[in-house]
N, C-alpha and C. Protein backbone atom coordinates (compact mmCIF):
# COMPACT_ATOMS: atom_id res chain seq x y z
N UNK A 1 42.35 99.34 177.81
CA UNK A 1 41.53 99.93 176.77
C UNK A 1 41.80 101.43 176.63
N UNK A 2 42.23 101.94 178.22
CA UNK A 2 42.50 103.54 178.02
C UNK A 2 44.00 103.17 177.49
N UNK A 3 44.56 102.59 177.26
CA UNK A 3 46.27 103.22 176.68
C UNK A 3 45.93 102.52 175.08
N UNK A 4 44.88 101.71 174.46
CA UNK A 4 44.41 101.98 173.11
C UNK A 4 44.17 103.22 172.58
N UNK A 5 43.60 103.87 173.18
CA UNK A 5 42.73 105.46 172.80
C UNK A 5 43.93 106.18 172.98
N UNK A 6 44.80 106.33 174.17
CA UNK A 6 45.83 107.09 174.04
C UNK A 6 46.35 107.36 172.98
N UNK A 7 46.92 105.76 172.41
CA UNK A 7 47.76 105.80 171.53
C UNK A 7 47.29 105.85 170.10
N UNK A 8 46.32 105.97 169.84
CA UNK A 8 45.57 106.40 168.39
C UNK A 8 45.27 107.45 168.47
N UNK A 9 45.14 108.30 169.65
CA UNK A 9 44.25 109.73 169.93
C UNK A 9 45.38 111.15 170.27
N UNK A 10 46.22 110.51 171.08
CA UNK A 10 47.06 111.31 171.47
C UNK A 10 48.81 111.41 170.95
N UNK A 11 48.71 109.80 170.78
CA UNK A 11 50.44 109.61 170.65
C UNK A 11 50.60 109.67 169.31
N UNK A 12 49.89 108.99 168.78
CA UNK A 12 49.65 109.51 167.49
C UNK A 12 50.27 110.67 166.26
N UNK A 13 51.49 110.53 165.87
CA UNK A 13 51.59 111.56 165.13
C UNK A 13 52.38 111.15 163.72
N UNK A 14 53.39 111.62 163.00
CA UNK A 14 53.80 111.41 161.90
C UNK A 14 55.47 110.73 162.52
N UNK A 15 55.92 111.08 163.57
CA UNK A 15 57.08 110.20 164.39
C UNK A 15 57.02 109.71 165.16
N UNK A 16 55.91 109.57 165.32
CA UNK A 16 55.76 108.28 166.56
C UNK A 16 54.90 106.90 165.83
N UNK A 17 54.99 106.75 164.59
CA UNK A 17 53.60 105.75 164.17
C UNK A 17 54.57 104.34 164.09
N UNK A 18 55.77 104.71 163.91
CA UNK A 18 56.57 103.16 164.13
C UNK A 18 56.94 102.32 165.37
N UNK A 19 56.40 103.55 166.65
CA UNK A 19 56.41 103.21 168.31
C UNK A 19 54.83 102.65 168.07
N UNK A 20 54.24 103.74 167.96
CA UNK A 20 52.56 103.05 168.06
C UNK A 20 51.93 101.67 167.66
N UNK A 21 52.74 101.23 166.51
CA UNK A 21 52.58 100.25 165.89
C UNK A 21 52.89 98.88 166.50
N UNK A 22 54.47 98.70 166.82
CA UNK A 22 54.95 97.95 168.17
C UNK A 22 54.08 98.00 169.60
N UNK A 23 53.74 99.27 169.56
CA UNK A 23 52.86 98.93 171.03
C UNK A 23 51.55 97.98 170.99
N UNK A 24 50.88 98.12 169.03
CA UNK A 24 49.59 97.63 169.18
C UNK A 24 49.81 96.46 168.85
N UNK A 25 50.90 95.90 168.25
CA UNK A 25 51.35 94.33 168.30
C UNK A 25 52.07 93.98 169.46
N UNK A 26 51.64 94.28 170.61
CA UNK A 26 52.37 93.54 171.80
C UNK A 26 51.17 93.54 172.62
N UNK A 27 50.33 93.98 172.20
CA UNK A 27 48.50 93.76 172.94
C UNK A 27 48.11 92.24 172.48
N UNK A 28 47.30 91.87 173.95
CA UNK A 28 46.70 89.96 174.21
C UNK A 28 45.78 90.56 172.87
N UNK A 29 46.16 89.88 171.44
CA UNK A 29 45.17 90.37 170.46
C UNK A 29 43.55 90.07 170.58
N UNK A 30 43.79 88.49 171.22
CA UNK A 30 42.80 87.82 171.41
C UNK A 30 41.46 88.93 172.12
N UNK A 31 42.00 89.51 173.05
CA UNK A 31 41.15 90.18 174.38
C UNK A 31 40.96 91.75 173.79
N UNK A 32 41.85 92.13 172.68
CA UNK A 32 41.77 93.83 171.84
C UNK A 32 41.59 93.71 170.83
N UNK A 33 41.21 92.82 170.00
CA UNK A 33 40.58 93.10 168.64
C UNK A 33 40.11 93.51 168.19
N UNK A 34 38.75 93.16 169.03
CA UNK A 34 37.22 94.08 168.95
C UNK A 34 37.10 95.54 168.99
N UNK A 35 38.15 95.95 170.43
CA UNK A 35 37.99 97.26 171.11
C UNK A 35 38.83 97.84 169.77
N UNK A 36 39.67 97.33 169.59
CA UNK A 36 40.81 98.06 168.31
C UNK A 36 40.10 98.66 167.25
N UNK A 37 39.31 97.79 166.61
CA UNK A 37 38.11 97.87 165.32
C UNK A 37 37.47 98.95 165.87
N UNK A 38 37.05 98.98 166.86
CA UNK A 38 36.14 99.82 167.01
C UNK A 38 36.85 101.59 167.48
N UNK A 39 37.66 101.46 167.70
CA UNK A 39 38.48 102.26 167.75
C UNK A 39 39.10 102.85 166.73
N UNK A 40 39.54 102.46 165.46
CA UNK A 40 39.77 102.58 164.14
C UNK A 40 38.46 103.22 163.51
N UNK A 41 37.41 102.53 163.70
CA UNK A 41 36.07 102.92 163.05
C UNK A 41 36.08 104.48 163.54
N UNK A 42 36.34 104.90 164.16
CA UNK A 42 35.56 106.21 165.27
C UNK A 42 36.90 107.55 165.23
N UNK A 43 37.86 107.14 164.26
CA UNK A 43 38.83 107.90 163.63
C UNK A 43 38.21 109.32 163.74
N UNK A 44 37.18 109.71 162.92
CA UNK A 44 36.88 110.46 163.04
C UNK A 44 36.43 111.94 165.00
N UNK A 45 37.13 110.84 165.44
CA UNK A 45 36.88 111.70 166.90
C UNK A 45 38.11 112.12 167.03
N UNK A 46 39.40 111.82 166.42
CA UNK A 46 40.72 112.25 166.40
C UNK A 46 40.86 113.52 165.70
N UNK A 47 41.74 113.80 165.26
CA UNK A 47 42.20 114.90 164.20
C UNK A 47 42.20 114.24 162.50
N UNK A 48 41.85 115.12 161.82
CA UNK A 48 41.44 114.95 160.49
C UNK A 48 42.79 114.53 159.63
N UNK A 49 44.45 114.94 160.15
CA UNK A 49 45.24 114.68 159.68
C UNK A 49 45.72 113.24 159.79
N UNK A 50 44.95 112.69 161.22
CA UNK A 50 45.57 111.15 161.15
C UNK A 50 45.07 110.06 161.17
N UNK A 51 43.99 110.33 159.56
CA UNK A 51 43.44 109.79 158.64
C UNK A 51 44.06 108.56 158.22
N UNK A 52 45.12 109.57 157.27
CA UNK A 52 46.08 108.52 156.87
C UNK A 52 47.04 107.89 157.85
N UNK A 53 47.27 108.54 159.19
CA UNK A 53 48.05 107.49 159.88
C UNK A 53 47.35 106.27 160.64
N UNK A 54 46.24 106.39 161.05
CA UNK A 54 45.10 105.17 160.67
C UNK A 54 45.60 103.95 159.35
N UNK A 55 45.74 104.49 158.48
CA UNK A 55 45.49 103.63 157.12
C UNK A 55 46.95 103.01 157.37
N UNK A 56 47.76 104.01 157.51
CA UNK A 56 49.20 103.49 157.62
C UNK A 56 49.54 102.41 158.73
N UNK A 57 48.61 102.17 160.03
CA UNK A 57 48.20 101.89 161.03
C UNK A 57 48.11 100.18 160.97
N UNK A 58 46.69 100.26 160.04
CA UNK A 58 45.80 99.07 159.31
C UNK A 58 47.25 98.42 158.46
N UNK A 59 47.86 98.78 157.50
CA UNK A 59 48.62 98.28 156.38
C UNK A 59 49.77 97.23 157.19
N UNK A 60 50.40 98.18 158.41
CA UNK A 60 51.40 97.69 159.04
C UNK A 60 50.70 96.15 159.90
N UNK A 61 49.64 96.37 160.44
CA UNK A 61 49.12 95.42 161.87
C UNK A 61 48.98 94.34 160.63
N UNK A 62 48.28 94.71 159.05
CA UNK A 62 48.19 93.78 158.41
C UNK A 62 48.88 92.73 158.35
N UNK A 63 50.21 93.13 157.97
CA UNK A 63 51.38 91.84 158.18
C UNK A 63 51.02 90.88 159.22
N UNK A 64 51.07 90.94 159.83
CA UNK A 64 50.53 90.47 161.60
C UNK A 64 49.26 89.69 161.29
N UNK A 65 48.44 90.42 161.26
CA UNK A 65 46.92 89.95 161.58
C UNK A 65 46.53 90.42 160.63
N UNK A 66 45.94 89.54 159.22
CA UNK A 66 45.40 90.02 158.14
C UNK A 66 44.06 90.13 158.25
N UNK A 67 43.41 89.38 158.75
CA UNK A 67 42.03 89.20 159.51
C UNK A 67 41.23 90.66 159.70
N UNK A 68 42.38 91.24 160.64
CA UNK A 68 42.20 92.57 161.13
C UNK A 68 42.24 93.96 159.97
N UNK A 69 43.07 93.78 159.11
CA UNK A 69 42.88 94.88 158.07
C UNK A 69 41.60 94.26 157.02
N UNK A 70 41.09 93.05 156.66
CA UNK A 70 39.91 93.14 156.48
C UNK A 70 39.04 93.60 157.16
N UNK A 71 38.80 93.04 158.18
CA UNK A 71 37.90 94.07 159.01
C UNK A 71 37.39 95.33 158.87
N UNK A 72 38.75 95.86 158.83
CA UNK A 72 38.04 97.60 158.90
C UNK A 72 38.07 98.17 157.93
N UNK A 73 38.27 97.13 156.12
CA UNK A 73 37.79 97.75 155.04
C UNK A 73 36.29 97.20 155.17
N UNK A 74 35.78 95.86 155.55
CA UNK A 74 34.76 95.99 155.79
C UNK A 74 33.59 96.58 156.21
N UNK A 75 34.60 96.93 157.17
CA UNK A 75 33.17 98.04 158.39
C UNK A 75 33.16 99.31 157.48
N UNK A 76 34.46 99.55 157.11
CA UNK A 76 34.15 100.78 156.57
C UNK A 76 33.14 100.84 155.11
N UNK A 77 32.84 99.91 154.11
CA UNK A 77 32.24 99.74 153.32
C UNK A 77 30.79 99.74 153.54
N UNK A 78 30.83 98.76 154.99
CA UNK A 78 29.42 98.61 155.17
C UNK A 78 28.98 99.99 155.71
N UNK A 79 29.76 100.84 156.69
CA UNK A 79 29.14 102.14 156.73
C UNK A 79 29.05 102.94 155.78
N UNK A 80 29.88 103.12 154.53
CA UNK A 80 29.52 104.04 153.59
C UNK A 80 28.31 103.60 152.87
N UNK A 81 27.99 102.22 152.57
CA UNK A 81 26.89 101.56 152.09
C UNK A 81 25.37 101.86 152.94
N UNK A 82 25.57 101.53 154.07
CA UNK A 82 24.45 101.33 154.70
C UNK A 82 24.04 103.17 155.07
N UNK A 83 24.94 103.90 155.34
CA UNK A 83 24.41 105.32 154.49
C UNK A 83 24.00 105.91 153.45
N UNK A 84 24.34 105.10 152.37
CA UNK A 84 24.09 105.65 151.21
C UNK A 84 22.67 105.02 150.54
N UNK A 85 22.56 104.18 151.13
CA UNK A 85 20.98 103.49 150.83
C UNK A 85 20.19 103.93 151.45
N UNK A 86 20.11 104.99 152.42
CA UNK A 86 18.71 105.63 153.00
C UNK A 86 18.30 106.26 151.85
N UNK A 87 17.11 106.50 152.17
CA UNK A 87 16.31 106.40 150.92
C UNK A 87 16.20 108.03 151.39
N UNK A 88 16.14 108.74 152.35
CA UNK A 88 15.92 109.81 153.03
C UNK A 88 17.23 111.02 153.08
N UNK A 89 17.20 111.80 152.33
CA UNK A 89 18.18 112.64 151.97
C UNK A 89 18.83 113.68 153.19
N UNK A 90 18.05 114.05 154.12
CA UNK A 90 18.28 114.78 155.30
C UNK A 90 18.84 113.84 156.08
N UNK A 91 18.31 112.53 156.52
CA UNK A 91 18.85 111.48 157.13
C UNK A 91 20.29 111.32 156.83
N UNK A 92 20.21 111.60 156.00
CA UNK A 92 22.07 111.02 155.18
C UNK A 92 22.87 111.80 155.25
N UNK A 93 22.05 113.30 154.85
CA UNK A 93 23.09 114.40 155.67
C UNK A 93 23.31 114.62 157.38
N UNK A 94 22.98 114.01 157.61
CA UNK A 94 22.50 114.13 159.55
C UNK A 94 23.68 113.20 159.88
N UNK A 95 23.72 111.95 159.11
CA UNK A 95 24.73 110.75 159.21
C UNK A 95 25.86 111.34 158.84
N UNK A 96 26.25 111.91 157.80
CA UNK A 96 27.48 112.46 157.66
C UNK A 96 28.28 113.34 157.99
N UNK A 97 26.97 114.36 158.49
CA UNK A 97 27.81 115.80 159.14
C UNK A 97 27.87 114.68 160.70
N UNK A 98 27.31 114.34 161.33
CA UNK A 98 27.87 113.82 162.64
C UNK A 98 28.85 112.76 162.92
């Protein structure tokens, strides 16, 4: 689970995303799926530039495991959704700046 985070957090860059990619298709998918998703979701604890290497991330594993790039347009929908329906305007800024 620590060489997941590595490699989205650290290894991570604009020449290494075609190594990263091979590494995350040679993971027991069965047993890292979950941790993966959730790891993708939380992008935001990385650097702001590898946003898009995330997306680029998702597009590639897609081939592979389509399952999995639904997923995390899902999650991500349901979090922009399920923020945007508080009815509570400070709340929503509290959710977004953090």
């Amino acid at each position: 689970m620590q060489y997941i985070r590595k490699l989205l957090f650290s290894d991570l860059d604009k020449s290494s995303i075609e190594h990263v990619l091979r590494q995350l298709r040679k993971l027991p998918w069965s047993e890292c799926e979950a941790y993966l998703l959730k790891c993708f979701m939380k992008v935001h604890k990385g650097k702001y530039g590898q946003i898009h290497l995330i997306a680029s991330l998702t597009a590639g594993l897609s081939r592979y495991h389509d399952e999995f790039a639904v997923a995390v347009v899902d999650e991500v929908c349901f979090f922009h959704f399920r923020n945007l329906s508080c009815s509570y305007f400070i709340l929503f800024l509290e959710k977004i700046i953090s």
